[in-house]
C-alpha atoms as a PDB file:
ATOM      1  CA  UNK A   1     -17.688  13.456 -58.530  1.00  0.00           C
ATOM      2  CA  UNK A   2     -14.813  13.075 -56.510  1.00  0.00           C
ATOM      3  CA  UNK A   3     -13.382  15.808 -54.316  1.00  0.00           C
ATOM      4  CA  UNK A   4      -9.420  15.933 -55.213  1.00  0.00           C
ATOM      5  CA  UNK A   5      -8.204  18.312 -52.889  1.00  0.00           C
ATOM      6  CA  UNK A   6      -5.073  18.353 -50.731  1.00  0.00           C
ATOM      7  CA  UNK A   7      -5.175  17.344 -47.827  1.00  0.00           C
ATOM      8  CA  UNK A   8      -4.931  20.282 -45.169  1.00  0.00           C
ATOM      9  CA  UNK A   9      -1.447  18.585 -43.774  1.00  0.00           C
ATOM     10  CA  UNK A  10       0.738  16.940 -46.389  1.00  0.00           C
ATOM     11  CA  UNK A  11       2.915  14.189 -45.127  1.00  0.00           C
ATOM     12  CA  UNK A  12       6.673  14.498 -44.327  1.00  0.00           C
ATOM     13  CA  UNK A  13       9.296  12.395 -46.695  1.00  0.00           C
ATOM     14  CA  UNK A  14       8.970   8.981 -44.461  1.00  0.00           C
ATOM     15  CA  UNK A  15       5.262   8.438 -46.382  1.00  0.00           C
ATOM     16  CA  UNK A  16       5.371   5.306 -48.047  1.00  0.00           C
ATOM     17  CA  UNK A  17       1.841   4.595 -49.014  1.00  0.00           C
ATOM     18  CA  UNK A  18      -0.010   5.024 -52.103  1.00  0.00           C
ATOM     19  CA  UNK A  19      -3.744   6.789 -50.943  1.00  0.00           C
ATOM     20  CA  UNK A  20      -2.589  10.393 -50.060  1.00  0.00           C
ATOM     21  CA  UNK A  21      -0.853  10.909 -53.427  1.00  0.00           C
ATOM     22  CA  UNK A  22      -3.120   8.750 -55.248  1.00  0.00           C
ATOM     23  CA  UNK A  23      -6.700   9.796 -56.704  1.00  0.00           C
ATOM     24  CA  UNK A  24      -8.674   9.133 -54.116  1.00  0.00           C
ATOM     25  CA  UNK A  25     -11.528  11.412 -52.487  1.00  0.00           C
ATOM     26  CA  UNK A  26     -10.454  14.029 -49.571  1.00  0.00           C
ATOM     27  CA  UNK A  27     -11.736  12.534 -47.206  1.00  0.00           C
ATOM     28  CA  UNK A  28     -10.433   9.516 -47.608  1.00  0.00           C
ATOM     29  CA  UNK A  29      -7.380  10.773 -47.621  1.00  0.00           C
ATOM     30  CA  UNK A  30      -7.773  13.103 -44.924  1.00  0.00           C
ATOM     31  CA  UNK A  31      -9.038   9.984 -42.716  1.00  0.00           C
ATOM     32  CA  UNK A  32      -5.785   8.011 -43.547  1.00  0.00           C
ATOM     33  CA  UNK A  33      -3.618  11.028 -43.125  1.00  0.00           C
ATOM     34  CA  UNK A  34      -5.357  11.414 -39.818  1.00  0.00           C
ATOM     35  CA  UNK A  35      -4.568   7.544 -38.917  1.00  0.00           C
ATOM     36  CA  UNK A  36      -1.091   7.658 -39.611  1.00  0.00           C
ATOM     37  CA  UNK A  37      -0.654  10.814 -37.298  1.00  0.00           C
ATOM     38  CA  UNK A  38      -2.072   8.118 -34.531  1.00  0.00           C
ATOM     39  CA  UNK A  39      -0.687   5.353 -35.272  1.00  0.00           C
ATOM     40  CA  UNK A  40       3.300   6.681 -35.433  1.00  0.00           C
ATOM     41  CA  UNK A  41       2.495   8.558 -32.247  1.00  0.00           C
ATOM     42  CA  UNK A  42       1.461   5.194 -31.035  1.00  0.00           C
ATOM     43  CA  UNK A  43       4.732   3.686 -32.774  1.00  0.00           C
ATOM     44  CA  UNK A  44       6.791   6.602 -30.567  1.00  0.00           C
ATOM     45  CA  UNK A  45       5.885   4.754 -27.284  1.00  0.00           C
ATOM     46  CA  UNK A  46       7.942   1.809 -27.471  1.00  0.00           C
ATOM     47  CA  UNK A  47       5.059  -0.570 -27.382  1.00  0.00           C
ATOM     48  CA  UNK A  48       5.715  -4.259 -28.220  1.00  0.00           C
ATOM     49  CA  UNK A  49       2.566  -4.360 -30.123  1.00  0.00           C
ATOM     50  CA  UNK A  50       3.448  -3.140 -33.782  1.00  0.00           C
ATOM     51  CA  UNK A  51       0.350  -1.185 -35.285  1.00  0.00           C
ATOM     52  CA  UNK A  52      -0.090  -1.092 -38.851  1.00  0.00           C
ATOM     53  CA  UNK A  53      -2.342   0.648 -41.661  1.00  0.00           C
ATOM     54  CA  UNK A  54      -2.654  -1.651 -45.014  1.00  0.00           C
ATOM     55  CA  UNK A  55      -4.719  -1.270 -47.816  1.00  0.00           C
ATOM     56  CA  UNK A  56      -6.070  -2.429 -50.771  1.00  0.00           C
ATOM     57  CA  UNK A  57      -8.320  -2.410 -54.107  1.00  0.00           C
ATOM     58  CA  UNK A  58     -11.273  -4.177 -54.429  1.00  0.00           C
ATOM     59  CA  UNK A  59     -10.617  -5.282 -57.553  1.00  0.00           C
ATOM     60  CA  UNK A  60      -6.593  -5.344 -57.180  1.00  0.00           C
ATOM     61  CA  UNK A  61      -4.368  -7.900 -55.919  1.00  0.00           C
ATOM     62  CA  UNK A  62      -1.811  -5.931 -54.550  1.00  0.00           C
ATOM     63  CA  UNK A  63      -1.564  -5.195 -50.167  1.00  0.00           C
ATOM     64  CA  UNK A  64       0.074  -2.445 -49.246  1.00  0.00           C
ATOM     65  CA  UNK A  65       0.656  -0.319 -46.221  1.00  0.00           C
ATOM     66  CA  UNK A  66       0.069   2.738 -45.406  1.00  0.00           C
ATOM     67  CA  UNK A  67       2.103   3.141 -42.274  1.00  0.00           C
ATOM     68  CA  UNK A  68       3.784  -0.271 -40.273  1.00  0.00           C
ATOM     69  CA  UNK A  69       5.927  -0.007 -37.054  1.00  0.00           C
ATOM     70  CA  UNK A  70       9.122  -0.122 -37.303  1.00  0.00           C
ATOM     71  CA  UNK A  71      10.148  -2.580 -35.122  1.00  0.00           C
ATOM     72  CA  UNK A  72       8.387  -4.928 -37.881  1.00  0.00           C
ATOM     73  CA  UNK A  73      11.061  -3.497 -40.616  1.00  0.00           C
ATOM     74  CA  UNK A  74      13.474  -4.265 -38.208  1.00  0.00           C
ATOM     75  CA  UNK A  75      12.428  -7.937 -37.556  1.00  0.00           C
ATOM     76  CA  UNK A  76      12.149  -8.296 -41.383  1.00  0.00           C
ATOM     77  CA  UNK A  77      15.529  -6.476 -42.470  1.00  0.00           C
ATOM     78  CA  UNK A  78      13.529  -3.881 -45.483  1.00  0.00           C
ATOM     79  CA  UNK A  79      12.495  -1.433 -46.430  1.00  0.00           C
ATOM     80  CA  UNK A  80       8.952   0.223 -45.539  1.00  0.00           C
ATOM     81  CA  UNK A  81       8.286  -0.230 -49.118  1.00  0.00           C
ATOM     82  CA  UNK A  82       9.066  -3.661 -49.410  1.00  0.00           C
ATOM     83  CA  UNK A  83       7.475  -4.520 -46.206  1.00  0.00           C
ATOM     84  CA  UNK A  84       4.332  -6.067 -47.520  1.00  0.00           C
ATOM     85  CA  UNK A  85       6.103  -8.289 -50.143  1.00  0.00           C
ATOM     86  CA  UNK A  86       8.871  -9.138 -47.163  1.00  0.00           C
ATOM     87  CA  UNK A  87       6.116  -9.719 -45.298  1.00  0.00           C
ATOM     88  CA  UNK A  88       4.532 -12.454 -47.616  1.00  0.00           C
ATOM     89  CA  UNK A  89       7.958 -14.177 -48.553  1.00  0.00           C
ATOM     90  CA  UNK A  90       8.544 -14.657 -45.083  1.00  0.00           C
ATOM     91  CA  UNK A  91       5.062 -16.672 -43.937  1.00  0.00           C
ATOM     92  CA  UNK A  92       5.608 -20.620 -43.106  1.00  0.00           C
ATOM     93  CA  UNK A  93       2.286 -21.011 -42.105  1.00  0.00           C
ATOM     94  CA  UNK A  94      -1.066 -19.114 -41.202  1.00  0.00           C
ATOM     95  CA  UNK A  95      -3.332 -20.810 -38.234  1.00  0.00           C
ATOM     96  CA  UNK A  96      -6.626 -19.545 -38.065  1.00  0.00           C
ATOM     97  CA  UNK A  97      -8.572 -20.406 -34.334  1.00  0.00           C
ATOM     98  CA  UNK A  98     -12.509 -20.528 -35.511  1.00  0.00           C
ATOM     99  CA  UNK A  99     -15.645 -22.153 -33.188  1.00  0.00           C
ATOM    100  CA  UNK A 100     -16.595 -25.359 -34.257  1.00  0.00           C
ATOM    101  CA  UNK A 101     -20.631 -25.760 -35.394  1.00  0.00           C
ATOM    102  CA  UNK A 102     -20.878 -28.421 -32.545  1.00  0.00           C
ATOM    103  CA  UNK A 103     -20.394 -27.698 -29.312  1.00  0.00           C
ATOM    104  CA  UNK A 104     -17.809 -25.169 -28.085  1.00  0.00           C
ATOM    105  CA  UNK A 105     -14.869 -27.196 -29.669  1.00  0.00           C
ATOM    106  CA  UNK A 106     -11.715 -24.225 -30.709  1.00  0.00           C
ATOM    107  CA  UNK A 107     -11.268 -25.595 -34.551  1.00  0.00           C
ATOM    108  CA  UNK A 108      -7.845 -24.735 -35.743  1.00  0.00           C
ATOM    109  CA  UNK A 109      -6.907 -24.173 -39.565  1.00  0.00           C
ATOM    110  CA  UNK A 110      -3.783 -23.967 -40.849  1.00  0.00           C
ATOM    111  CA  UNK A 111      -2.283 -23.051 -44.432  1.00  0.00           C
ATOM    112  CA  UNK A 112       1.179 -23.447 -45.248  1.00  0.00           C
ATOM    113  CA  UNK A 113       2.978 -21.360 -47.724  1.00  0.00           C
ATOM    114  CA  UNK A 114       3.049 -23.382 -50.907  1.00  0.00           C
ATOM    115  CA  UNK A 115      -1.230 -23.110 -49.837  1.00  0.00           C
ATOM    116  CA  UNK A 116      -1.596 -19.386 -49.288  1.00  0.00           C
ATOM    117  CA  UNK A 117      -1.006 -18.426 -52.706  1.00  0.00           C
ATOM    118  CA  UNK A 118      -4.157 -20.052 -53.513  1.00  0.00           C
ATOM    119  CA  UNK A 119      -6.358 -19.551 -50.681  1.00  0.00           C
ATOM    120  CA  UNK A 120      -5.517 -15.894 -50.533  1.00  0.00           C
ATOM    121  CA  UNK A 121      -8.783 -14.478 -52.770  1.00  0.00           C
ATOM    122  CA  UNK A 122     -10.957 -16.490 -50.426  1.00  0.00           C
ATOM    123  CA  UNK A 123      -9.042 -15.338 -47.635  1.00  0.00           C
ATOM    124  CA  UNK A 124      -9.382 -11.377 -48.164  1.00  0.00           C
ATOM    125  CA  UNK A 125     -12.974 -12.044 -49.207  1.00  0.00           C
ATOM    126  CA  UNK A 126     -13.516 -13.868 -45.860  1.00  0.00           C
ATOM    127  CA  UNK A 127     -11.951 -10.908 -44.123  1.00  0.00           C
ATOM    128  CA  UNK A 128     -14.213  -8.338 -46.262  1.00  0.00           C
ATOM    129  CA  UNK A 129     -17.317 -10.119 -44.968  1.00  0.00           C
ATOM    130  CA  UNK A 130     -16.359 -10.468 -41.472  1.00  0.00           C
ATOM    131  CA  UNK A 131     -14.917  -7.124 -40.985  1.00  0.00           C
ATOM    132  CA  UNK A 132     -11.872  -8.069 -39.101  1.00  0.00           C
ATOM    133  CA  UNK A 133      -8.878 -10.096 -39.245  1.00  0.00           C
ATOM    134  CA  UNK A 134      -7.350 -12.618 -36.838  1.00  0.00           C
ATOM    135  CA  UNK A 135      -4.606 -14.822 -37.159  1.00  0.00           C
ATOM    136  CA  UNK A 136      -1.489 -15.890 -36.502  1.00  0.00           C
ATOM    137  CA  UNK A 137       1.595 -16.424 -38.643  1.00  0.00           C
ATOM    138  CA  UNK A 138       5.157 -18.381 -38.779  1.00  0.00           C
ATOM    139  CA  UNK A 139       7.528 -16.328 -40.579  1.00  0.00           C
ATOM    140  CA  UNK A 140      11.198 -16.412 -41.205  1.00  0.00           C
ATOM    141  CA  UNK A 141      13.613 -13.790 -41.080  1.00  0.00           C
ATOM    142  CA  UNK A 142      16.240 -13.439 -44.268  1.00  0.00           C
ATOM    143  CA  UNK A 143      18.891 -14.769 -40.966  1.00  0.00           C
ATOM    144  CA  UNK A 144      17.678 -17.832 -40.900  1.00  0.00           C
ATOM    145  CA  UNK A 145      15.196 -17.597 -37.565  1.00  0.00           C
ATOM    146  CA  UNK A 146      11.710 -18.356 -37.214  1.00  0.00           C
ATOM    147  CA  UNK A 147       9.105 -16.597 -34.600  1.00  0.00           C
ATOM    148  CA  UNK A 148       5.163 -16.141 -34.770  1.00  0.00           C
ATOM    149  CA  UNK A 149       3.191 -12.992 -34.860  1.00  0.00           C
ATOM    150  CA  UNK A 150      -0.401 -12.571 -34.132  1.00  0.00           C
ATOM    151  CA  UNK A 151      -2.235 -10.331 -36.449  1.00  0.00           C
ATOM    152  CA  UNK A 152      -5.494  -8.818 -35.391  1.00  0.00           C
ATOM    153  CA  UNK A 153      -7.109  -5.617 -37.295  1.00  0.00           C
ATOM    154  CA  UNK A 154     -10.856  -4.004 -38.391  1.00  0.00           C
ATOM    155  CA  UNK A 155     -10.980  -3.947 -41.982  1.00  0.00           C
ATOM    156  CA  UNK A 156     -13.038  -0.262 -43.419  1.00  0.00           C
ATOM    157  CA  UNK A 157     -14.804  -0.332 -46.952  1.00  0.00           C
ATOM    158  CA  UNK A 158     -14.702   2.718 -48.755  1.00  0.00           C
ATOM    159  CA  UNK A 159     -17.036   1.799 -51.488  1.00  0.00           C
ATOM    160  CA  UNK A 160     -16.394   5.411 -53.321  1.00  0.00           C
ATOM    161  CA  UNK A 161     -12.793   4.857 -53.566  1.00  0.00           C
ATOM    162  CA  UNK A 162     -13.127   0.789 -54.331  1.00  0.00           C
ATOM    163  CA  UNK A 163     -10.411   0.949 -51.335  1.00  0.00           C
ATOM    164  CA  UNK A 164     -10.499  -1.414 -48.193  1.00  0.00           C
ATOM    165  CA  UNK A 165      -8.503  -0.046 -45.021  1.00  0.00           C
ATOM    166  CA  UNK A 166      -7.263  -2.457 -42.350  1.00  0.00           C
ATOM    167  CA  UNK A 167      -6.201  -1.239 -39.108  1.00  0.00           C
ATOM    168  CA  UNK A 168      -4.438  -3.460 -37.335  1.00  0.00           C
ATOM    169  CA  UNK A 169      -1.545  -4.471 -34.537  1.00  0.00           C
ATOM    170  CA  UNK A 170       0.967  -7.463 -34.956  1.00  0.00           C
ATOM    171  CA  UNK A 171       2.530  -8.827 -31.587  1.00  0.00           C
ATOM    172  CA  UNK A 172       5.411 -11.283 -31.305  1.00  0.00           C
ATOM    173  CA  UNK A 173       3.685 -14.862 -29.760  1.00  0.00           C
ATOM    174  CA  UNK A 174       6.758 -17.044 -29.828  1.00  0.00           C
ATOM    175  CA  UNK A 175       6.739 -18.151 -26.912  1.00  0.00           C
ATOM    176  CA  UNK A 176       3.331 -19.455 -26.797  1.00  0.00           C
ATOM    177  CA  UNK A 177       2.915 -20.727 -30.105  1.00  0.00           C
ATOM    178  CA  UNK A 178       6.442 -22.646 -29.014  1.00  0.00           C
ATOM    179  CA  UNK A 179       4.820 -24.324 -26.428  1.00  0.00           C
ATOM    180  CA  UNK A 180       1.619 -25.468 -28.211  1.00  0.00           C
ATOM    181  CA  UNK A 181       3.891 -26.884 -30.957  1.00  0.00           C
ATOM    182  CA  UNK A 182       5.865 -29.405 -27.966  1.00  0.00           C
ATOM    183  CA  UNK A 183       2.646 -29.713 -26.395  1.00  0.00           C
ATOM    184  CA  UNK A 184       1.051 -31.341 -29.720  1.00  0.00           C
ATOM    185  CA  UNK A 185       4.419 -33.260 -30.192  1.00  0.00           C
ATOM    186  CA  UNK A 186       4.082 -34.640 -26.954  1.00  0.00           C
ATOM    187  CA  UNK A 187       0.378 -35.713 -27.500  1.00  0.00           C
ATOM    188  CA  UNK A 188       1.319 -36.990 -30.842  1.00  0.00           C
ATOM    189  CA  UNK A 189       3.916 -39.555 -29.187  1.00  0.00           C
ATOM    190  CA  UNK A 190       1.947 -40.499 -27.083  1.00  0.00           C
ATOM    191  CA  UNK A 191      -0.914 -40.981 -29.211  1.00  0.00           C
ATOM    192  CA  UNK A 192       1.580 -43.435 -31.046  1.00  0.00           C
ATOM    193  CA  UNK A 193       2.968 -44.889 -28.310  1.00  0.00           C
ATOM    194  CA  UNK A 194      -0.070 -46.024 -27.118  1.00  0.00           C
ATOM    195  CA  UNK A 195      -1.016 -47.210 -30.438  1.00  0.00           C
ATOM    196  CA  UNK A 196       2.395 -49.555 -30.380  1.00  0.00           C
ATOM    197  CA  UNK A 197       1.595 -50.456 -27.007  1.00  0.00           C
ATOM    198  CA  UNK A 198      -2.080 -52.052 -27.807  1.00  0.00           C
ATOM    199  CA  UNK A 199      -0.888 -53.746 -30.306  1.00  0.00           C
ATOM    200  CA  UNK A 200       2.217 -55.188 -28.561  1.00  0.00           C
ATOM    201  CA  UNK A 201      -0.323 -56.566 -26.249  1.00  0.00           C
ATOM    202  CA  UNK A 202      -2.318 -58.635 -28.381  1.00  0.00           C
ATOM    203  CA  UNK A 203       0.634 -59.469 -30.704  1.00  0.00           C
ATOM    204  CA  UNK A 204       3.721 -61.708 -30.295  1.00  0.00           C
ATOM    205  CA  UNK A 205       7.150 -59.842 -29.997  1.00  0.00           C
ATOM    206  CA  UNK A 206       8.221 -62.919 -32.395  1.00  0.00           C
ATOM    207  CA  UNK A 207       6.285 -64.045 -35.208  1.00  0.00           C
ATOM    208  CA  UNK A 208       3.773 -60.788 -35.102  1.00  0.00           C
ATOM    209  CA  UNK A 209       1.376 -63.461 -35.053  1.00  0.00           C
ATOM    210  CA  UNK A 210      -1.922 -62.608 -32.349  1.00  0.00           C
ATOM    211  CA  UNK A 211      -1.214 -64.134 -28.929  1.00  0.00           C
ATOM    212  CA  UNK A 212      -3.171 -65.853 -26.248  1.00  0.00           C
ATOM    213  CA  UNK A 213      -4.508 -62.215 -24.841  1.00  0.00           C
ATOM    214  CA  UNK A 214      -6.284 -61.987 -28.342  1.00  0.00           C
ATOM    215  CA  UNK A 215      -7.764 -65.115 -28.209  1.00  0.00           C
ATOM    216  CA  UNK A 216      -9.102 -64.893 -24.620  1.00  0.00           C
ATOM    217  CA  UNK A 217     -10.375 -61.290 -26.185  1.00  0.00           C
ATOM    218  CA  UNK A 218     -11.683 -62.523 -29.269  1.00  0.00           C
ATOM    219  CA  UNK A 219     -13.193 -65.536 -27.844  1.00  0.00           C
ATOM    220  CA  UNK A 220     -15.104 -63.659 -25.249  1.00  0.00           C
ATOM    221  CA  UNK A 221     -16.349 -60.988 -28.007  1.00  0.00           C
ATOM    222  CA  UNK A 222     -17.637 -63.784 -30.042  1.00  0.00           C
ATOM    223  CA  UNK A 223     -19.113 -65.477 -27.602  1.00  0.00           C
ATOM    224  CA  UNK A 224     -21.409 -62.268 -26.532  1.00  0.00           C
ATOM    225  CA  UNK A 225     -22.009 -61.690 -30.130  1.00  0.00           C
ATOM    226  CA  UNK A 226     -23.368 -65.400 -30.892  1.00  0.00           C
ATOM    227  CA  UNK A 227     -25.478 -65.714 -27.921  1.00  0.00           C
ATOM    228  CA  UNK A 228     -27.181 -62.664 -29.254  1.00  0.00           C
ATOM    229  CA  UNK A 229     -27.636 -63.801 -32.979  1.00  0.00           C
ATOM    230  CA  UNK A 230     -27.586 -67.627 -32.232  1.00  0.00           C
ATOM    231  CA  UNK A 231     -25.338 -68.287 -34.929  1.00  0.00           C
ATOM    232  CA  UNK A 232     -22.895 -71.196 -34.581  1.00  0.00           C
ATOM    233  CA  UNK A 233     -19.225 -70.681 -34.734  1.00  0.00           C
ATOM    234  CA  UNK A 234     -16.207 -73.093 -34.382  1.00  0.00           C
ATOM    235  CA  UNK A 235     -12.988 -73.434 -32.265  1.00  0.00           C
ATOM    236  CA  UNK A 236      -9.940 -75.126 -33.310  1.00  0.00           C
ATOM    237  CA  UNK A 237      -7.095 -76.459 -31.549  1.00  0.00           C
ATOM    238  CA  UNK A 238      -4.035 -77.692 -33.429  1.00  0.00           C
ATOM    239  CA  UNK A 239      -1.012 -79.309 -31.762  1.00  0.00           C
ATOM    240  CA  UNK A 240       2.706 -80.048 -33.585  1.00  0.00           C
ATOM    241  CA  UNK A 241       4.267 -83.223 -33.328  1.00  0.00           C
ATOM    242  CA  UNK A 242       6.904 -83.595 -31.409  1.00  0.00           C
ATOM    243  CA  UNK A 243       6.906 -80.299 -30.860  1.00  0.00           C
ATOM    244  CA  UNK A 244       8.349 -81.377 -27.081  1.00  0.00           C
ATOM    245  CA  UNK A 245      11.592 -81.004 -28.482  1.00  0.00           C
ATOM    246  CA  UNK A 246      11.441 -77.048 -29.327  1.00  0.00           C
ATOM    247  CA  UNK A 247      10.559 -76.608 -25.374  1.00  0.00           C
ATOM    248  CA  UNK A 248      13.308 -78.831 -24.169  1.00  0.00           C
ATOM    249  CA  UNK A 249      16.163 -77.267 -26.329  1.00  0.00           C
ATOM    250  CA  UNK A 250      15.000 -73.624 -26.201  1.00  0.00           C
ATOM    251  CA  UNK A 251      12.987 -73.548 -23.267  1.00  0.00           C
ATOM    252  CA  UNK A 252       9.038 -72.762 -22.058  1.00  0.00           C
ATOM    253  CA  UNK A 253       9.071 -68.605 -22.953  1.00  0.00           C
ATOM    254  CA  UNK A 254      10.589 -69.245 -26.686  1.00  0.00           C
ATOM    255  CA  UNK A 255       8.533 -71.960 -27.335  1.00  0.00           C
ATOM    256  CA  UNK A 256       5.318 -70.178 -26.455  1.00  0.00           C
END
């Protein structure tokens, strides 16, 4: 049975959370009481990392936090209590950075909003298995700006209480994330440019028809191919009559 005593220390009016008025055990809530001591002294600093305490049910669907810097309620323009839900509203996208099976290729994953909604079970089960969270987020402020955060945190069971505690620490990663999205523009036009550029070299700027680059191409291909298989195959050269004229009236580079 469950011990329901106070904690020793009861928390001033800028509590927020749900676990140390809840029915929890004591020493649950004596542990989270504990943590957000910590983590607001941490918060008192000035440090551009922004810690956080969230938590959860096992068998809820709601996130909460305990205790969130407030240079993230600031960013956001809430409330603490409306923090998580702010929070969720504002994400664009989640990318997730994993090791590919084969070789040691970085995979990337990303969910946009309209996806999250139904990825998110699998997403907090993932993070109950692994014990930790890692990701990184576009999110938009209620003024109209974007910028990307980086969430990293340990995720605690607490199997008596059916409660999971995630201790985490948000930074701001605009800048970078900035500059991998024009570096993957970049490589993206290019990537197409080169794509326009083989095929304008094999192609006519005209008709779109192939040109004589193809055929040298092509005819060399099949030649190697037939003198392996021994298969006959068949050239064909047609001419136009008269077509004399076209070269005289519009000249050798229009005619061609």
């Amino acid at each position: 049975m469950k011990d329901r005593q106070e904690p020793k220390q009861i928390m001033d009016g800028n509590y927020y959370g749900r676990i140390l008025n809840g029915e929890y055990s004591i020493h649950l809530r004596s542990y989270v009481k504990d943590l957000i001591d910590r983590f607001r002294a941490y918060d008192e600093t000035g440090s551009p990392a922004i810690p956080y305490i969230s938590a959860w049910e096992d068998k809820g669907n709601v996130i909460w936090y305990e205790f969130v810097g407030k240079r993230l309620i600031e960013i956001l323009g809430c409330t603490y209590s409306d923090a998580p839900e702010s929070f969720r509203k504002s994400i664009i996208k989640r990318h997730v950075y994993k090791h590919s099976d084969v070789g040691n290729i970085i995979r990337q994953e990303v969910i946009r909003k309209e996806e999250l909604h139904n990825h998110r079970i699998g997403l907090r089960d993932e993070v109950k298995e692994r014990g930790f969270v890692e990701a990184v987020y576009k999110v938009a402020t209620g003024k109209g700006k974007s910028f990307w955060v980086k969430d990293q945190a340990s995720v605690e069971a607490f199997e008596e209480d059916g409660i999971y505690i995630s201790l985490g620490c948000i930074t701001i990663v605009t800048k970078e994330m900035e500059a991998e999205e024009h570096l993957n523009k970049t490589k993206e036009a290019l990537r197409k440019s080169e794509e326009k550029f083989r095929e304008l070299a094999v192609h006519d700027g005209l008709t779109g028809l192939y040109n004589t680059r193809y055929l040298y191409q092509a005819l060399s291909e099949l030649i190697s191919e037939n003198s392996v298989s021994k298969q006959p195959f068949s050239l064909i050269f047609m001419d136009i009559d008269d077509f004399k004229q076209v070269v005289d009236t519009y000249g050798h580079l229009k005619a061609s």
